[in-house]
Every structure is written in structure tokens, then in C-alpha cells.
N, C-alpha and C. Protein backbone atom coordinates (compact mmCIF):
# COMPACT_ATOMS: atom_id res chain seq x y z
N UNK A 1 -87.66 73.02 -36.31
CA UNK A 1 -87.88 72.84 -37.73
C UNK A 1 -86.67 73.27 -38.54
N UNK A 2 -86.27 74.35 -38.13
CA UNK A 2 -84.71 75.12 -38.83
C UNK A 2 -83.77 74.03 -38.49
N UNK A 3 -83.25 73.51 -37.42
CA UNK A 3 -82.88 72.03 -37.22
C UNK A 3 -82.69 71.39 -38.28
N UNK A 4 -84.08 71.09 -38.36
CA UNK A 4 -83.76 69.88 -39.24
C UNK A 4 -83.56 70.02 -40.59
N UNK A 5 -84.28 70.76 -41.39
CA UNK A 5 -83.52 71.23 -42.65
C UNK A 5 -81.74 71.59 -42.65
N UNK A 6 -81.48 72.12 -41.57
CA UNK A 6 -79.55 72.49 -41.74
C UNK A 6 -79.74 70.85 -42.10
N UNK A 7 -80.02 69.93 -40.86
CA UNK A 7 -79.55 68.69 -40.73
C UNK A 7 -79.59 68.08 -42.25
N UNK A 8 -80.63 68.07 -42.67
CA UNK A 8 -81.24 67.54 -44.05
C UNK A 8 -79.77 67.86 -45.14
N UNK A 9 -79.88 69.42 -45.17
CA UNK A 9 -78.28 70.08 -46.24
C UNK A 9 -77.16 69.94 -46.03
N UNK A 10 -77.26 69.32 -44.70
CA UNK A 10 -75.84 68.97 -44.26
C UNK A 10 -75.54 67.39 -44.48
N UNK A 11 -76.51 67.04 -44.64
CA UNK A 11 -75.85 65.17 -44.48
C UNK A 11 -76.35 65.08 -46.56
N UNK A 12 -76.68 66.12 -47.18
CA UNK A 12 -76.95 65.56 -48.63
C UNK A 12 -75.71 66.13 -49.08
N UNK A 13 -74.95 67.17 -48.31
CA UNK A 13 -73.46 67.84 -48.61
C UNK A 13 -72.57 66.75 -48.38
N UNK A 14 -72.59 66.22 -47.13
CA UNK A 14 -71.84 64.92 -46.78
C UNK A 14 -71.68 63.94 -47.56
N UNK A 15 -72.47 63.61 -47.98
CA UNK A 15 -72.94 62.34 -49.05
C UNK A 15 -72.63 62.52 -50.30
N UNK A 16 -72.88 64.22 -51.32
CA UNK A 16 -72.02 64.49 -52.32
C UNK A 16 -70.72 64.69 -52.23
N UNK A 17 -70.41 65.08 -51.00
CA UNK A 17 -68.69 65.25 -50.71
C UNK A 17 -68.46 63.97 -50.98
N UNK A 18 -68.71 62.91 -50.56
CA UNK A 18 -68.19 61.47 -49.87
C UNK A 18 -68.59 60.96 -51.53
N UNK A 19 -69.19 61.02 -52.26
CA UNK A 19 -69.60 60.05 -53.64
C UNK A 19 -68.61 60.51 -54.41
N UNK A 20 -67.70 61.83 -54.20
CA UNK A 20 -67.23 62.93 -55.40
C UNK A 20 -65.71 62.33 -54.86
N UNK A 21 -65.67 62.27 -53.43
CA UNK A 21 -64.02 61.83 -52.93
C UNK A 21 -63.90 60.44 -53.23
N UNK A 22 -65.00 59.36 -53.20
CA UNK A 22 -65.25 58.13 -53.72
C UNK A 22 -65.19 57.80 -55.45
N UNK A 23 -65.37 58.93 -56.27
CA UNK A 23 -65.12 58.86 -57.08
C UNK A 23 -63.99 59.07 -58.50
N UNK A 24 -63.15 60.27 -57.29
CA UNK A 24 -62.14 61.12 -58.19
C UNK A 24 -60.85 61.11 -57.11
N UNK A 25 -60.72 60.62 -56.02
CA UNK A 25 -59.76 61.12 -54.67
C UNK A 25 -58.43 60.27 -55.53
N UNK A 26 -58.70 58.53 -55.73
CA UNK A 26 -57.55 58.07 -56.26
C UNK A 26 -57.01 58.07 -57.68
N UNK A 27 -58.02 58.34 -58.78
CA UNK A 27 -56.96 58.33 -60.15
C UNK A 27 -56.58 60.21 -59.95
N UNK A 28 -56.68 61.28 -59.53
CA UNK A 28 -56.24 62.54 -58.92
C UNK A 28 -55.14 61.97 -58.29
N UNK A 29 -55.06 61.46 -57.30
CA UNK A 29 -53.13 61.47 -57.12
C UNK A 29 -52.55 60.82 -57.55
N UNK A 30 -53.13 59.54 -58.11
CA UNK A 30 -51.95 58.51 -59.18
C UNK A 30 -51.80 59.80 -60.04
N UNK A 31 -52.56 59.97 -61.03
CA UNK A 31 -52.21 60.83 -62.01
C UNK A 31 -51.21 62.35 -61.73
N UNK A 32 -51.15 62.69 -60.71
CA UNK A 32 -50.57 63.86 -59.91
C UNK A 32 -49.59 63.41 -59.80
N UNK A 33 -49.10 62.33 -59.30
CA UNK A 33 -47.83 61.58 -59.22
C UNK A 33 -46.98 61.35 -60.26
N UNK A 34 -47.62 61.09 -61.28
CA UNK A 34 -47.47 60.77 -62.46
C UNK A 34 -46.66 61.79 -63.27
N UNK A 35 -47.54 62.87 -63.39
CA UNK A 35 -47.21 63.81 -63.81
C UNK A 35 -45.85 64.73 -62.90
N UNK A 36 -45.86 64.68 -61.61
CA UNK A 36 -44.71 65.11 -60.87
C UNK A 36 -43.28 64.32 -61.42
N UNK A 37 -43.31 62.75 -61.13
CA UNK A 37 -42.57 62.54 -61.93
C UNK A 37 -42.03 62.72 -63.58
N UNK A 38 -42.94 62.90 -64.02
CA UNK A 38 -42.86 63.58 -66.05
C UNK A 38 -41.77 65.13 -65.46
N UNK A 39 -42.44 65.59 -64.74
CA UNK A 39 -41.31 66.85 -64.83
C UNK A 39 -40.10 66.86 -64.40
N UNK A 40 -40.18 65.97 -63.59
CA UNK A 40 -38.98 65.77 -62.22
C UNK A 40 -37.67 65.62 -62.60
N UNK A 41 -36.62 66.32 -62.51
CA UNK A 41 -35.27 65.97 -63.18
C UNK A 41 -34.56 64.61 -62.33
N UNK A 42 -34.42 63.84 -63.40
CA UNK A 42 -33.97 62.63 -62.67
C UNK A 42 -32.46 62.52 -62.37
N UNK A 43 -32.07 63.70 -62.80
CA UNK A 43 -30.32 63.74 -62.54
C UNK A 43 -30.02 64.69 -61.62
N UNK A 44 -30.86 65.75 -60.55
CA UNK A 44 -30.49 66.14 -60.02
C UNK A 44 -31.23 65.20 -58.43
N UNK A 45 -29.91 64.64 -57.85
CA UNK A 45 -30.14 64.30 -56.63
C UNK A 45 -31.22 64.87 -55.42
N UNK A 46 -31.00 66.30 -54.91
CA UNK A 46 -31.88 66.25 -53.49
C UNK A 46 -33.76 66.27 -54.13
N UNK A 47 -33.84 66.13 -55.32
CA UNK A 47 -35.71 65.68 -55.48
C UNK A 47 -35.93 64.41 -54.91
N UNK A 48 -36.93 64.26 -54.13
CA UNK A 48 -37.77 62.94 -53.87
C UNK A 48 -39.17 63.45 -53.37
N UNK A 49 -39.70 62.52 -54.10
CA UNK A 49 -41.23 62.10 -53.39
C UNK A 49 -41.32 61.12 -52.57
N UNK A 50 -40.54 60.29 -52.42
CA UNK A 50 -40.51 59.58 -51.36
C UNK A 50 -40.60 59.91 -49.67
N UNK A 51 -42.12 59.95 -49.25
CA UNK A 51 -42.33 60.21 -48.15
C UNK A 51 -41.66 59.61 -46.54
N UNK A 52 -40.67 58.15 -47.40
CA UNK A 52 -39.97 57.94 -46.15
C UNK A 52 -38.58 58.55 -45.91
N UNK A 53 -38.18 59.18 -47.22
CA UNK A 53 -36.71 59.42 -47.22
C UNK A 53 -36.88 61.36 -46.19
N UNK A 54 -38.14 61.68 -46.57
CA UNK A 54 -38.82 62.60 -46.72
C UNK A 54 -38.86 63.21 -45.19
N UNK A 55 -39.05 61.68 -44.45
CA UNK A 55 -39.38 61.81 -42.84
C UNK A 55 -37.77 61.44 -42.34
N UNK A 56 -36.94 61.62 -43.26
CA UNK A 56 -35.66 61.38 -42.60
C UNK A 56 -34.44 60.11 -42.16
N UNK A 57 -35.44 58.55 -43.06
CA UNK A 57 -34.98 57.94 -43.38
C UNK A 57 -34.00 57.77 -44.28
N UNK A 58 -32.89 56.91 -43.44
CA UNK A 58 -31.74 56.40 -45.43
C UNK A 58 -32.38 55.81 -46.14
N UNK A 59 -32.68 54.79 -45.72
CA UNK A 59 -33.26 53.19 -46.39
C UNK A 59 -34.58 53.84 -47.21
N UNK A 60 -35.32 53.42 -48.14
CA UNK A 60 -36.10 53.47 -48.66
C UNK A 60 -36.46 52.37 -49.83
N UNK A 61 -37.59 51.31 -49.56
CA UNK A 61 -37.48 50.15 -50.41
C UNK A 61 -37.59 50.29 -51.83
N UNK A 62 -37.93 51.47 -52.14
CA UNK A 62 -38.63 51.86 -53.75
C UNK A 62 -37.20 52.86 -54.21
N UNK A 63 -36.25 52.63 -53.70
CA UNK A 63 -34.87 53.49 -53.63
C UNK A 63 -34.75 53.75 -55.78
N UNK A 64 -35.09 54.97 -56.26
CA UNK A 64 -34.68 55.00 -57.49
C UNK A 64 -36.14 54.84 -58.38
N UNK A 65 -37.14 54.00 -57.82
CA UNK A 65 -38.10 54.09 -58.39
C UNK A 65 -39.09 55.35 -59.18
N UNK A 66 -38.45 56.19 -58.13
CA UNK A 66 -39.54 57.64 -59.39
C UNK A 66 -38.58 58.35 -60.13
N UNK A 67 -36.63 58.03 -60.09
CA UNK A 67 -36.07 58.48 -60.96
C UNK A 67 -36.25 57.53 -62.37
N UNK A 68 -36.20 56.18 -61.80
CA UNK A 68 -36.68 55.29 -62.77
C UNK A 68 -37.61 55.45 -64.03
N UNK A 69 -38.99 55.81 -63.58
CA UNK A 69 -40.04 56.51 -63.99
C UNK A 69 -39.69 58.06 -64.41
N UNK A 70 -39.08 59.15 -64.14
CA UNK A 70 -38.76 59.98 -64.71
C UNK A 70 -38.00 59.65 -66.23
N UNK A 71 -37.01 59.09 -65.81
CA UNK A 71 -36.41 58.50 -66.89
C UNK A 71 -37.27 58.05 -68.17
N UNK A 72 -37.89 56.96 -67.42
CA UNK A 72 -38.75 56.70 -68.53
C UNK A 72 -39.70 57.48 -69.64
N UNK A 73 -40.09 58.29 -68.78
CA UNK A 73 -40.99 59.53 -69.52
C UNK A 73 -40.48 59.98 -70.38
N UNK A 74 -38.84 60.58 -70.19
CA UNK A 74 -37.99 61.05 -71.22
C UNK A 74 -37.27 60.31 -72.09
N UNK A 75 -37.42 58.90 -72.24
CA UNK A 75 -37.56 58.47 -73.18
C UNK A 75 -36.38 57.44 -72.79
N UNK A 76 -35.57 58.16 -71.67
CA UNK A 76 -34.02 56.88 -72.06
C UNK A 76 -34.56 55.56 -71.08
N UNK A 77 -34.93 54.61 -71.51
CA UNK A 77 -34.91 53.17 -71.09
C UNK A 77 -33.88 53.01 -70.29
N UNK A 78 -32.91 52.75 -70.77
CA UNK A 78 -31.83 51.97 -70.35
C UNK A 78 -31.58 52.79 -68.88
N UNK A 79 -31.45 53.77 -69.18
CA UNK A 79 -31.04 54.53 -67.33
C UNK A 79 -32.02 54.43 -66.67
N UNK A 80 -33.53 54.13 -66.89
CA UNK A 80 -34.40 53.87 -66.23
C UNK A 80 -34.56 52.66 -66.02
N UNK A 81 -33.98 51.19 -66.77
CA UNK A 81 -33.96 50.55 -66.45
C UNK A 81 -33.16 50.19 -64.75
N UNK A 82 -31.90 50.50 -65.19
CA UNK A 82 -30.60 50.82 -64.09
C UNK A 82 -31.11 51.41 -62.80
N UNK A 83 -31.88 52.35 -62.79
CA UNK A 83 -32.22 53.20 -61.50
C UNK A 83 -33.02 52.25 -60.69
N UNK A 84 -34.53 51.39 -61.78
CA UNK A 84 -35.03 50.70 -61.39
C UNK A 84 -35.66 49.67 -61.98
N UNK A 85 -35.39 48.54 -61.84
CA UNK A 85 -36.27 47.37 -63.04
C UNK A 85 -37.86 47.58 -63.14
N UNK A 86 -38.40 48.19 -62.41
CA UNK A 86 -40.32 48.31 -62.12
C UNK A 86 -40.40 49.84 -62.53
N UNK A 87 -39.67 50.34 -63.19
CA UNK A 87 -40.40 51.80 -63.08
C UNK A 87 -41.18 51.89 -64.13
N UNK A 88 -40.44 50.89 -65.76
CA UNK A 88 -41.77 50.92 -66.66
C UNK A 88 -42.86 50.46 -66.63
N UNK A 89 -42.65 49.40 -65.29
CA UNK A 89 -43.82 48.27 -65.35
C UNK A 89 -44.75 49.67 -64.02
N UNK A 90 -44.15 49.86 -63.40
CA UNK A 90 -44.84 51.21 -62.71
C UNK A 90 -46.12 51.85 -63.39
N UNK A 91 -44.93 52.45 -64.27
CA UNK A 91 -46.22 53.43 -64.94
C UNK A 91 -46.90 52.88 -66.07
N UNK A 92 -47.01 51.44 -66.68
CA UNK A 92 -48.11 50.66 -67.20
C UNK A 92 -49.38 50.44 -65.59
N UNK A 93 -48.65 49.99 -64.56
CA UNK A 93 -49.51 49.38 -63.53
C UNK A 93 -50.71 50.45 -62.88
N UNK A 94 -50.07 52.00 -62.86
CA UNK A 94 -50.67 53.10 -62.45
C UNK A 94 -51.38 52.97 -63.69
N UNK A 95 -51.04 53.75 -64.85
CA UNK A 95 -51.56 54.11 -66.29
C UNK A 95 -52.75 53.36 -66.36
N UNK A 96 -52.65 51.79 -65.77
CA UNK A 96 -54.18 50.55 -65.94
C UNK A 96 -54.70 50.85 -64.78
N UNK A 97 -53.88 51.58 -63.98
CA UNK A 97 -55.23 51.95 -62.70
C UNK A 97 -56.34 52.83 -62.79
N UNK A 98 -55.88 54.04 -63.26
CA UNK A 98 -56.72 55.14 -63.92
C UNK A 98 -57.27 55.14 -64.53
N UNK A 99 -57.16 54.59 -65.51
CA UNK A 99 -58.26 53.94 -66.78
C UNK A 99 -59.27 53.15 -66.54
N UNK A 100 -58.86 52.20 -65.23
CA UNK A 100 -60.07 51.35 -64.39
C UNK A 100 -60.82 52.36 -63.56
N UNK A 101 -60.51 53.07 -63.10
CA UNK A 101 -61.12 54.03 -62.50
C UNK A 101 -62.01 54.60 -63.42
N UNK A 102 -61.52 55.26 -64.32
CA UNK A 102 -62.48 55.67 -65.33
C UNK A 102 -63.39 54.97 -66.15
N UNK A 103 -63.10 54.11 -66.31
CA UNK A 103 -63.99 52.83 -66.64
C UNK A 103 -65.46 52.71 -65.53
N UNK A 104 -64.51 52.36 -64.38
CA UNK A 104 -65.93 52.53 -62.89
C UNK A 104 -66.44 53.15 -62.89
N UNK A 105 -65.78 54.85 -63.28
CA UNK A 105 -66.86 55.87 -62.96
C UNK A 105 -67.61 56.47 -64.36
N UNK A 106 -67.33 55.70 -65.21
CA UNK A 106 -68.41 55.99 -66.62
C UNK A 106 -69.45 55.36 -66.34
N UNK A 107 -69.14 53.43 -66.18
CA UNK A 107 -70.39 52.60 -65.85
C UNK A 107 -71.29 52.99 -64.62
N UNK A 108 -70.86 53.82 -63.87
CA UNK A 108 -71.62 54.06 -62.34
C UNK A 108 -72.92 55.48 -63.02
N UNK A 109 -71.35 56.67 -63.98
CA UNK A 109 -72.87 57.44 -64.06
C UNK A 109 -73.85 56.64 -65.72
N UNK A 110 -73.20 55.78 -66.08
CA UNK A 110 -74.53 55.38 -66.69
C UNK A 110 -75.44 54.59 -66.49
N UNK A 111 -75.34 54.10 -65.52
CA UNK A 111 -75.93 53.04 -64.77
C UNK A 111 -77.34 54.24 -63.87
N UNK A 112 -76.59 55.30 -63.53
CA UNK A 112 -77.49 56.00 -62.76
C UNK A 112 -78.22 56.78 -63.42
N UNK A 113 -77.61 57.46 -64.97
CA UNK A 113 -78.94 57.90 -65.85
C UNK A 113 -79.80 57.17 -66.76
N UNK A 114 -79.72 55.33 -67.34
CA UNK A 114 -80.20 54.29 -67.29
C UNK A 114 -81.56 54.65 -66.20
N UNK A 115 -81.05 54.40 -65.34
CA UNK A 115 -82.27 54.33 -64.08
C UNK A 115 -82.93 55.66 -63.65
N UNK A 116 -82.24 56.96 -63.81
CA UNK A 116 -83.45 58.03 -63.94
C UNK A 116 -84.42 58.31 -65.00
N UNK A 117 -83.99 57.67 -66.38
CA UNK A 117 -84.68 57.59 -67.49
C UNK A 117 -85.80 56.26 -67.42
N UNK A 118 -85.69 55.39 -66.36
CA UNK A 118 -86.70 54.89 -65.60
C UNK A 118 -88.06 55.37 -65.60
């Protein structure tokens, strides 16, 4: 009987873990990213987030892209253009991701207190 109740608290833990990582896991690191780059000095060379340069690669296809985006944050265009042509369109493309996210997860919890007011 003790069994099965753990079992019971354990798979309704599972299931709030899993709805909460389903709900918040991806606009949390776009936005984390986001913000790493906002601080990130784009003129001092050894910073990267780039996880391939990271593992010890030269090559990297996004080469300049989060100085790009740093740049941008601070306002100068033009050197962010130069570093990278996508870094403004970057952080419009993220910026509309998060907001869709938040969008999903407004309509989901009203959708679900809609239906407890059932």
C-alpha cells in the first residue's frame, strides 16, 4: 500500500516537473542568451558562447553572430551590421520567439481555468 502512494507522488512530481520544463525550459534560455549577450563586451576577443569554438573548433558557421547582437544592444548598428548581417534580424527572431511562448503559455493556463470554472 506504502508502494503505491510513493508511486502515485512520484509520477504527479514527474508530470509537474515535465508540464513546468514544457512550459518555461525554452523562452529561459533564449532569454538567458539574450541577456548574456546585452552584457557581453563585443570588443574584447577571448568571450564566446559559441559552443563549437568552445569544444575547440576554428570554424564556426555563426562566426561574429553574438558580437553582432552585442553590438546591437549597445546601440551601434553599423559594427553590428559588419560582425554580422543576422544579428538584428537575430534578436527580432528570438524576441518573436518568447513572446510566442508566452502567448502559449497564457492561452494554456486560461484554457485550464476556463475549464475548472466548469
Amino acid at each position: 500500500m506504502a508502494d503505491n502512494v510513493v508511486s502515485k507522488i512520484s509520477m504527479k512530481l514527474y508530470e509537474s516537473f515535465k508540464k513546468l520544463f514544457f512550459l518555461h525550459f525554452e523562452w529561459l534560455v533564449l532569454a538567458t542568451g539574450l541577456v548574456l549577450l546585452a552584457f557581453m563586451d563585443p570588443l574584447l576577443q577571448g568571450q564566446t558562447l559559441c559552443p563549437i569554438e568552445r569544444l575547440g573548433f576554428s570554424y564556426c558557421p555563426g562566426e561574429g553572430l553574438g558580437r553582432s547582437v552585442s553590438h546591437a544592444f549597445r546601440g551601434d548598428f553599423k559594427a553590428s551590421f559588419y560582425s554580422h548581417p543576422a544579428g538584428i534580424a537575430a534578436i527580432l527572431i528570438i524576441t518573436g520567439r518568447i513572446i510566442s511562448i508566452f502567448n502559449r503559455n497564457f492561452n494554456i493556463n486560461k484554457e485550464k481555468q476556463n475549464n475548472e470554472s466548469i
